[in-house]
PDB file of N, CA and C in Angstrom:
ATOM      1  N   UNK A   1     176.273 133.701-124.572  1.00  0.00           N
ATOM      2  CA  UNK A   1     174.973 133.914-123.980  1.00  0.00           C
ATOM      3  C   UNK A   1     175.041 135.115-123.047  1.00  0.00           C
ATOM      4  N   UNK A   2     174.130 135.951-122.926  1.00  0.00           N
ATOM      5  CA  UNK A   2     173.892 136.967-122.256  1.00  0.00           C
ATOM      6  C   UNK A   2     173.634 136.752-120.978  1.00  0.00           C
ATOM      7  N   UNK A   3     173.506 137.528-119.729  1.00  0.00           N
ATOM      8  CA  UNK A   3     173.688 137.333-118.635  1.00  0.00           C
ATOM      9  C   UNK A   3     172.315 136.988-118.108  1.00  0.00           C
ATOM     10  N   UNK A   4     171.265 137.886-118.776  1.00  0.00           N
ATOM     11  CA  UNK A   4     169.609 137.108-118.693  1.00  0.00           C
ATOM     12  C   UNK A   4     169.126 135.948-119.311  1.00  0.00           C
ATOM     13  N   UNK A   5     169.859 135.878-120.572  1.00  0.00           N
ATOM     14  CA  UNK A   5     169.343 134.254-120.949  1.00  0.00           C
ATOM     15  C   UNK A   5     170.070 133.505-119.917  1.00  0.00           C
ATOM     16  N   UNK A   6     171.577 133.301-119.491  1.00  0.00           N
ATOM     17  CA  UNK A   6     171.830 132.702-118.728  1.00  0.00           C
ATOM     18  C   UNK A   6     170.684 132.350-117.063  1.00  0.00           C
ATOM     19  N   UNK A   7     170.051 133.405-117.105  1.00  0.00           N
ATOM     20  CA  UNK A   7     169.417 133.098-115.067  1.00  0.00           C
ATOM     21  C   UNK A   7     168.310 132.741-116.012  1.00  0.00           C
ATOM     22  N   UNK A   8     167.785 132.976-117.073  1.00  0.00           N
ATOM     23  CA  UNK A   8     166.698 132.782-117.460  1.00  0.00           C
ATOM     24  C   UNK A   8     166.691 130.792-117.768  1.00  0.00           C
ATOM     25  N   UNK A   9     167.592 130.449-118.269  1.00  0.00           N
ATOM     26  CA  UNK A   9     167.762 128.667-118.070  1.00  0.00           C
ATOM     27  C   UNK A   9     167.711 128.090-116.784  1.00  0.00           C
ATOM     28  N   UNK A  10     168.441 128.855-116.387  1.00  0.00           N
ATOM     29  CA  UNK A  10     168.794 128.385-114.930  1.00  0.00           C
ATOM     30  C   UNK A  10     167.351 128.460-114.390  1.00  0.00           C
ATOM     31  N   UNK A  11     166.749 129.538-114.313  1.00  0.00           N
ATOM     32  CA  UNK A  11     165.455 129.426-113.460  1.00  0.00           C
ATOM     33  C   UNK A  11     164.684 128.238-114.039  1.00  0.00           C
ATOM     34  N   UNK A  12     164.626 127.972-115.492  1.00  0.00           N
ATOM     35  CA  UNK A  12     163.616 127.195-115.974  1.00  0.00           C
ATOM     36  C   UNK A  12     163.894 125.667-115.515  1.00  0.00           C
ATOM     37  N   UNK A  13     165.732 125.411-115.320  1.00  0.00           N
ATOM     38  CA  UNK A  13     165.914 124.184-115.404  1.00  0.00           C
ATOM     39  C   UNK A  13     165.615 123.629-113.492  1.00  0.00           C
ATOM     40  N   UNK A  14     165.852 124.607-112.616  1.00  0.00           N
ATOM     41  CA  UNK A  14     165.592 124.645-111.621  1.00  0.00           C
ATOM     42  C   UNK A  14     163.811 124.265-110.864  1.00  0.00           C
ATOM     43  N   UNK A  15     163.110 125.305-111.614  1.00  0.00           N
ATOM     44  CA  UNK A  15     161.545 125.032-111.457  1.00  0.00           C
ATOM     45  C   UNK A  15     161.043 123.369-112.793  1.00  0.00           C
ATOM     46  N   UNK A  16     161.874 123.036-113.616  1.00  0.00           N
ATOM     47  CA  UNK A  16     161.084 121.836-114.722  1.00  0.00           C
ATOM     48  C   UNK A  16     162.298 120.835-113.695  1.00  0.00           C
ATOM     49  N   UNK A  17     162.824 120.844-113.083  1.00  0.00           N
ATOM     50  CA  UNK A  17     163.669 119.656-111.947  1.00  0.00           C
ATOM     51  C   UNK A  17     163.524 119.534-110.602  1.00  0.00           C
ATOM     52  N   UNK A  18     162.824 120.858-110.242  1.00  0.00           N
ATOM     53  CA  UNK A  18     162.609 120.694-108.516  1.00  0.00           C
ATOM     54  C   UNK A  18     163.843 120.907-107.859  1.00  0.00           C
ATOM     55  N   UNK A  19     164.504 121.893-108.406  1.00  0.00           N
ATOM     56  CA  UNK A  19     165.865 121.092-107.532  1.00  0.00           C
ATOM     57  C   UNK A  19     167.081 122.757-107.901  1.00  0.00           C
ATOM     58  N   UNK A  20     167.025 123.436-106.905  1.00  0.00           N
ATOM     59  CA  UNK A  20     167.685 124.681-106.706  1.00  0.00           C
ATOM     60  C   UNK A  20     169.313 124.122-106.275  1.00  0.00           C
ATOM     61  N   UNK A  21     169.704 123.607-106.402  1.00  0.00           N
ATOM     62  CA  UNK A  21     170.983 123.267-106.721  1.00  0.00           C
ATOM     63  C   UNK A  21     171.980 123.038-108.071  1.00  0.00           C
ATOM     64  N   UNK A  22     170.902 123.354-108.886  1.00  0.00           N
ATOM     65  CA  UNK A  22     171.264 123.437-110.520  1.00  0.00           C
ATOM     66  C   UNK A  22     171.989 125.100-110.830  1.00  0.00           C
ATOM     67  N   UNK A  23     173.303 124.981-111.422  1.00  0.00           N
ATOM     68  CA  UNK A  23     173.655 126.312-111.309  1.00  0.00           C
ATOM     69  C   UNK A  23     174.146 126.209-112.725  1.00  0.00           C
ATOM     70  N   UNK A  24     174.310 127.736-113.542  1.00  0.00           N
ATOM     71  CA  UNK A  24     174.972 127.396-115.249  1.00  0.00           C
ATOM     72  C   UNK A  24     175.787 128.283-115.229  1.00  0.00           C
ATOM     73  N   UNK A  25     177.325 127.887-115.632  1.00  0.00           N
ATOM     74  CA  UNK A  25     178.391 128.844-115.264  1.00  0.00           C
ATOM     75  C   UNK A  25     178.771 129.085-117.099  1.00  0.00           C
ATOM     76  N   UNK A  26     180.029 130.144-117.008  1.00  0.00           N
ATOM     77  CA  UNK A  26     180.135 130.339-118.224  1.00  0.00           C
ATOM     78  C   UNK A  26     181.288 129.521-118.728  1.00  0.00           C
ATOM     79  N   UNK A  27     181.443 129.467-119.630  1.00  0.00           N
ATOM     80  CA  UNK A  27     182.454 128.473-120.336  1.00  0.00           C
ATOM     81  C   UNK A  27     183.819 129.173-120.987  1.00  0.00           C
ATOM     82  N   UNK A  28     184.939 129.046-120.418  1.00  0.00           N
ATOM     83  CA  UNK A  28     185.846 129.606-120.475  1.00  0.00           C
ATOM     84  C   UNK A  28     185.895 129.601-122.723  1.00  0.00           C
ATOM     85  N   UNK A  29     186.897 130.587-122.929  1.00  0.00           N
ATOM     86  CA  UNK A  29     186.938 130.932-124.610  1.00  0.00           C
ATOM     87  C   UNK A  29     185.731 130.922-125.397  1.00  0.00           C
ATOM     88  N   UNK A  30     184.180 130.862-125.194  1.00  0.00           N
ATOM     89  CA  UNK A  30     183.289 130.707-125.712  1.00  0.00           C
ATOM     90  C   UNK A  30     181.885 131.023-125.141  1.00  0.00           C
ATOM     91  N   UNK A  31     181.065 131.787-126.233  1.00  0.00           N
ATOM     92  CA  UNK A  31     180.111 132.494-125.692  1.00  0.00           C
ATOM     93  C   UNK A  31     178.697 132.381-125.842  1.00  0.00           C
ATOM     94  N   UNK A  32     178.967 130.580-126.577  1.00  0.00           N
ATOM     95  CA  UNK A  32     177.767 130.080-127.178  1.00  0.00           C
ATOM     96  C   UNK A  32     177.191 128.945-126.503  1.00  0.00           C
ATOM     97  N   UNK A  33     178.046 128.754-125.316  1.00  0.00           N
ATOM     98  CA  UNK A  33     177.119 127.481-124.294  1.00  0.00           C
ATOM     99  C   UNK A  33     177.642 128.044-122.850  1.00  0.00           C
ATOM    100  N   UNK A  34     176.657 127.206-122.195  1.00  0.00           N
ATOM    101  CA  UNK A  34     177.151 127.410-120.096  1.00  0.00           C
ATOM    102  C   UNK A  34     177.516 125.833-119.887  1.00  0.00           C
ATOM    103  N   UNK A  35     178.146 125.762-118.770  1.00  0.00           N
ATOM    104  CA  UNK A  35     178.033 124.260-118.152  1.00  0.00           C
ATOM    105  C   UNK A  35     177.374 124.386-117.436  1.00  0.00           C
ATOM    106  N   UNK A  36     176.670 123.010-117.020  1.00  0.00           N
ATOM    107  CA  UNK A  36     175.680 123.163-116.301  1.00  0.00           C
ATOM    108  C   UNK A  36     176.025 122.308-115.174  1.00  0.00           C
ATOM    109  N   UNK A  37     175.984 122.175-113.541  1.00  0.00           N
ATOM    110  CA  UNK A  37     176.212 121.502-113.058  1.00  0.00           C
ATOM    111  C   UNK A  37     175.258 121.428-111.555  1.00  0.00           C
ATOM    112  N   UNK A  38     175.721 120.679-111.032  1.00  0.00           N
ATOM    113  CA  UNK A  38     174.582 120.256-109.981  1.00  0.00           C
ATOM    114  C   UNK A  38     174.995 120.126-108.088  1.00  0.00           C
ATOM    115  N   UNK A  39     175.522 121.399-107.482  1.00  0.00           N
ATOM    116  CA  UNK A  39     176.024 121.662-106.548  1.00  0.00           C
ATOM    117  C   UNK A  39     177.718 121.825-107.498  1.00  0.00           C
ATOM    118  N   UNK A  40     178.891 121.009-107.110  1.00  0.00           N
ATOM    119  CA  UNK A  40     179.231 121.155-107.520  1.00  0.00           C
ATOM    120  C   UNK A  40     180.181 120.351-108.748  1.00  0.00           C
ATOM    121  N   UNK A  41     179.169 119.421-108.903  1.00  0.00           N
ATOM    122  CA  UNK A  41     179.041 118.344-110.617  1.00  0.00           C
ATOM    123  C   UNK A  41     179.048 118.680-111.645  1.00  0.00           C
ATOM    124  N   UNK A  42     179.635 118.445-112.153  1.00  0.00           N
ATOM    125  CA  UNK A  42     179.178 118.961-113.670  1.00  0.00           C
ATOM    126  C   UNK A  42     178.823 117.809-114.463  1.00  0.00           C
ATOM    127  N   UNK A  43     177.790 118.468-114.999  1.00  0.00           N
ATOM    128  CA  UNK A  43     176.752 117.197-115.770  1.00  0.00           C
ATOM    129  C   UNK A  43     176.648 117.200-117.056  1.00  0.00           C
ATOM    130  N   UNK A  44     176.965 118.349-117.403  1.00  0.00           N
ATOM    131  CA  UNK A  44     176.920 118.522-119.008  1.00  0.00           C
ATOM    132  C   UNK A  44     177.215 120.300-119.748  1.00  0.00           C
ATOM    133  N   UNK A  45     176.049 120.214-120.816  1.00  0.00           N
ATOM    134  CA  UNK A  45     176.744 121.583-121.366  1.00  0.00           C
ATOM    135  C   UNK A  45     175.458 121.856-122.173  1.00  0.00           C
ATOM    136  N   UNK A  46     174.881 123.124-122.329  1.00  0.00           N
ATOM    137  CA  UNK A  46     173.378 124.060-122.773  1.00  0.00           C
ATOM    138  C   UNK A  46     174.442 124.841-124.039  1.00  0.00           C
ATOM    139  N   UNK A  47     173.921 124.432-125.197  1.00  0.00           N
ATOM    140  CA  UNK A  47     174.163 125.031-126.201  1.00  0.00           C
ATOM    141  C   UNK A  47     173.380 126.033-126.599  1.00  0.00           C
ATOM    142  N   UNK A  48     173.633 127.414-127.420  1.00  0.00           N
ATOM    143  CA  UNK A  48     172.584 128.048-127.586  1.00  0.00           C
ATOM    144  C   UNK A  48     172.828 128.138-129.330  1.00  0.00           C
ATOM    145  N   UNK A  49     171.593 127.809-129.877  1.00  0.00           N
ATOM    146  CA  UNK A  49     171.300 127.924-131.278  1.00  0.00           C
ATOM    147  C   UNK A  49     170.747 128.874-132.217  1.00  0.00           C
ATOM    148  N   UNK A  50     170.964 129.428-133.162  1.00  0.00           N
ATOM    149  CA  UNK A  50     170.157 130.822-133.531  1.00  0.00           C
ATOM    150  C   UNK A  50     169.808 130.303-135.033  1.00  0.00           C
ATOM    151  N   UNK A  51     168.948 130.018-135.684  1.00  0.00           N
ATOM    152  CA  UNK A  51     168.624 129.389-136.757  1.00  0.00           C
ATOM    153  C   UNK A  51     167.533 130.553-137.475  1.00  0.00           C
ATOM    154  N   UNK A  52     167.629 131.174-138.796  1.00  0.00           N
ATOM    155  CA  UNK A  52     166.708 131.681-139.612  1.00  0.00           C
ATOM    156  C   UNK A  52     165.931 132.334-138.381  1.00  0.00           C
ATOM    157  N   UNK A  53     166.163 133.001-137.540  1.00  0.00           N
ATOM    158  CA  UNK A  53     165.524 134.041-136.502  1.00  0.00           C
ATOM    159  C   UNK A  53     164.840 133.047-135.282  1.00  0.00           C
ATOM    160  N   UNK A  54     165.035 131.670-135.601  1.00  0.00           N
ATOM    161  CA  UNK A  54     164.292 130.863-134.054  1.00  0.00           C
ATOM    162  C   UNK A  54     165.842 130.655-133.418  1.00  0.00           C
ATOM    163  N   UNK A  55     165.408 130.966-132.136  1.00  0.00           N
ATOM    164  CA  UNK A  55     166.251 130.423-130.939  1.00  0.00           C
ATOM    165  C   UNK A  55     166.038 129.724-130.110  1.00  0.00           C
ATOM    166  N   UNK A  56     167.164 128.894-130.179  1.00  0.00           N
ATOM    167  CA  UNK A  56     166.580 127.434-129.119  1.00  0.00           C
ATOM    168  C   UNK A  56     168.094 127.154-128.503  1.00  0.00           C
ATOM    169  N   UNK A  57     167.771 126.278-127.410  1.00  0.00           N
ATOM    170  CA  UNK A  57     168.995 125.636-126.542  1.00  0.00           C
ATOM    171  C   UNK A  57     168.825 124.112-126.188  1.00  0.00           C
ATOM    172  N   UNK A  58     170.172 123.709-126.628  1.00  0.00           N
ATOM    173  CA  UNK A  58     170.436 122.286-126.587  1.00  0.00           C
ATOM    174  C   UNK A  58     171.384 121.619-125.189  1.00  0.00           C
ATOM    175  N   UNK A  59     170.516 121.167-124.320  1.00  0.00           N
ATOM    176  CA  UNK A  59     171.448 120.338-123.214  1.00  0.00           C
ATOM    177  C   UNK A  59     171.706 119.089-124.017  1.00  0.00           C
ATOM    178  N   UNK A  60     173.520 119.154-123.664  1.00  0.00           N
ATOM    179  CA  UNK A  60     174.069 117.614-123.869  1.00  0.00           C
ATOM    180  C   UNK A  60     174.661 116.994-122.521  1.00  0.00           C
ATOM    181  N   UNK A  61     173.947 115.991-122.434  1.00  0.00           N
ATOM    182  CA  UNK A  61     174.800 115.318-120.935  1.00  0.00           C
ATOM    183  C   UNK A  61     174.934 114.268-121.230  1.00  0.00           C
ATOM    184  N   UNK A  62     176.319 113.561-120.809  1.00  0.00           N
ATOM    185  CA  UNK A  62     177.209 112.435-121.183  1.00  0.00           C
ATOM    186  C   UNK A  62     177.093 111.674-120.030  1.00  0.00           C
ATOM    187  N   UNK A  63     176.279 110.228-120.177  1.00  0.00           N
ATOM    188  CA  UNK A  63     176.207 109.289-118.850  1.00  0.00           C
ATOM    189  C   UNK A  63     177.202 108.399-119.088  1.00  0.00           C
ATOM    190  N   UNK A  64     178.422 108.115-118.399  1.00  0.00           N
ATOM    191  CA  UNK A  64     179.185 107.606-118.113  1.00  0.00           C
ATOM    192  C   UNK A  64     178.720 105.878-118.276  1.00  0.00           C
ATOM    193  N   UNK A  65     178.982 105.256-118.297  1.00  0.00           N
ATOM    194  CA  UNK A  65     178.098 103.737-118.076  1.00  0.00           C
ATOM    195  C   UNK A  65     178.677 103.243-116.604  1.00  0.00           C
ATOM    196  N   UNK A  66     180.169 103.135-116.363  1.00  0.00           N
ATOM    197  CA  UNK A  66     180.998 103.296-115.433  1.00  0.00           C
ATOM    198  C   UNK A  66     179.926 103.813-113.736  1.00  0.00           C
ATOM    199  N   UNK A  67     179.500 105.267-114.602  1.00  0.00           N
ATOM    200  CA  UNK A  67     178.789 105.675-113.103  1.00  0.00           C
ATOM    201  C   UNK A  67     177.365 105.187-113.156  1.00  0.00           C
ATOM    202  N   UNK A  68     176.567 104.568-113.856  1.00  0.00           N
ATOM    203  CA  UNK A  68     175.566 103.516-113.573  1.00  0.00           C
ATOM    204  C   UNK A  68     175.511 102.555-112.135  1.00  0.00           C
ATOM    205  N   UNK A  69     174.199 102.605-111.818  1.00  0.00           N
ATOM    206  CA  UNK A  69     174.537 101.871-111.041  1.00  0.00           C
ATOM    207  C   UNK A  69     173.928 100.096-111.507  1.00  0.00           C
ATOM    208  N   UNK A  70     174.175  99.449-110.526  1.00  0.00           N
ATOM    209  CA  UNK A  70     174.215  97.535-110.879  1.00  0.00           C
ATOM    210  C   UNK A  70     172.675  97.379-111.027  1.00  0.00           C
ATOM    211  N   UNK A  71     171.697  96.620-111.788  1.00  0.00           N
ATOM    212  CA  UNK A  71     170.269  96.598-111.326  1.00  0.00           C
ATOM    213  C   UNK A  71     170.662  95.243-110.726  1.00  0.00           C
ATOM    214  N   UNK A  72     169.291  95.301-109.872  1.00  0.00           N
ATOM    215  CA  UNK A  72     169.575  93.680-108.572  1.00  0.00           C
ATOM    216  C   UNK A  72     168.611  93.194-109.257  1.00  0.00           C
TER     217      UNK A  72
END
C-alpha cells in the first residue's frame, strides 16, 4: 500500500470510529496489508484487494473469546 492510501484508511477509520487513537503501521515483508492498532494494541490487519480494476480493503480482526468479558 502506498503511503496515501495508507493516511487515507486511517483518516476514514478514525472519523467512521470517533476515535483518533487508531493508527495503521506497515507490515514488515509485505506490501499488501497495514496492521491496524489502537494506541498501542493491535487489533487486527486491512488487506488491500485489486480485482478486474475495483479496489477494495478488507479489515480482519480476531476476538479472542478469552478477552470477552463475563455477561452478569
Amino acid at each position: 500500500m502506498t503511503p496515501q492510501e495508507i493516511a487515507r484508511i486511517q483518516r476514514y477509520l478514525r472519523q467512521t470510529f470517533d476515535n483518533n487513537r487508531i493508527t495503521l503501521r506497515r507490515r514488515d515483508n509485505t506490501s499488501d496489508s497495514v496492521e491496524v492498532l489502537v494506541g498501542d494494541e493491535f487489533i487486527g490487519v486491512i488487506y488491500r484487494d485489486e480485482d478486474e480494476g475495483e479496489l477494495s480493503y478488507a479489515f480482519n480482526m480476531a476476538i479472542l473469546e478469552m478477552d470477552l468479558p463475563e455477561l452478569e
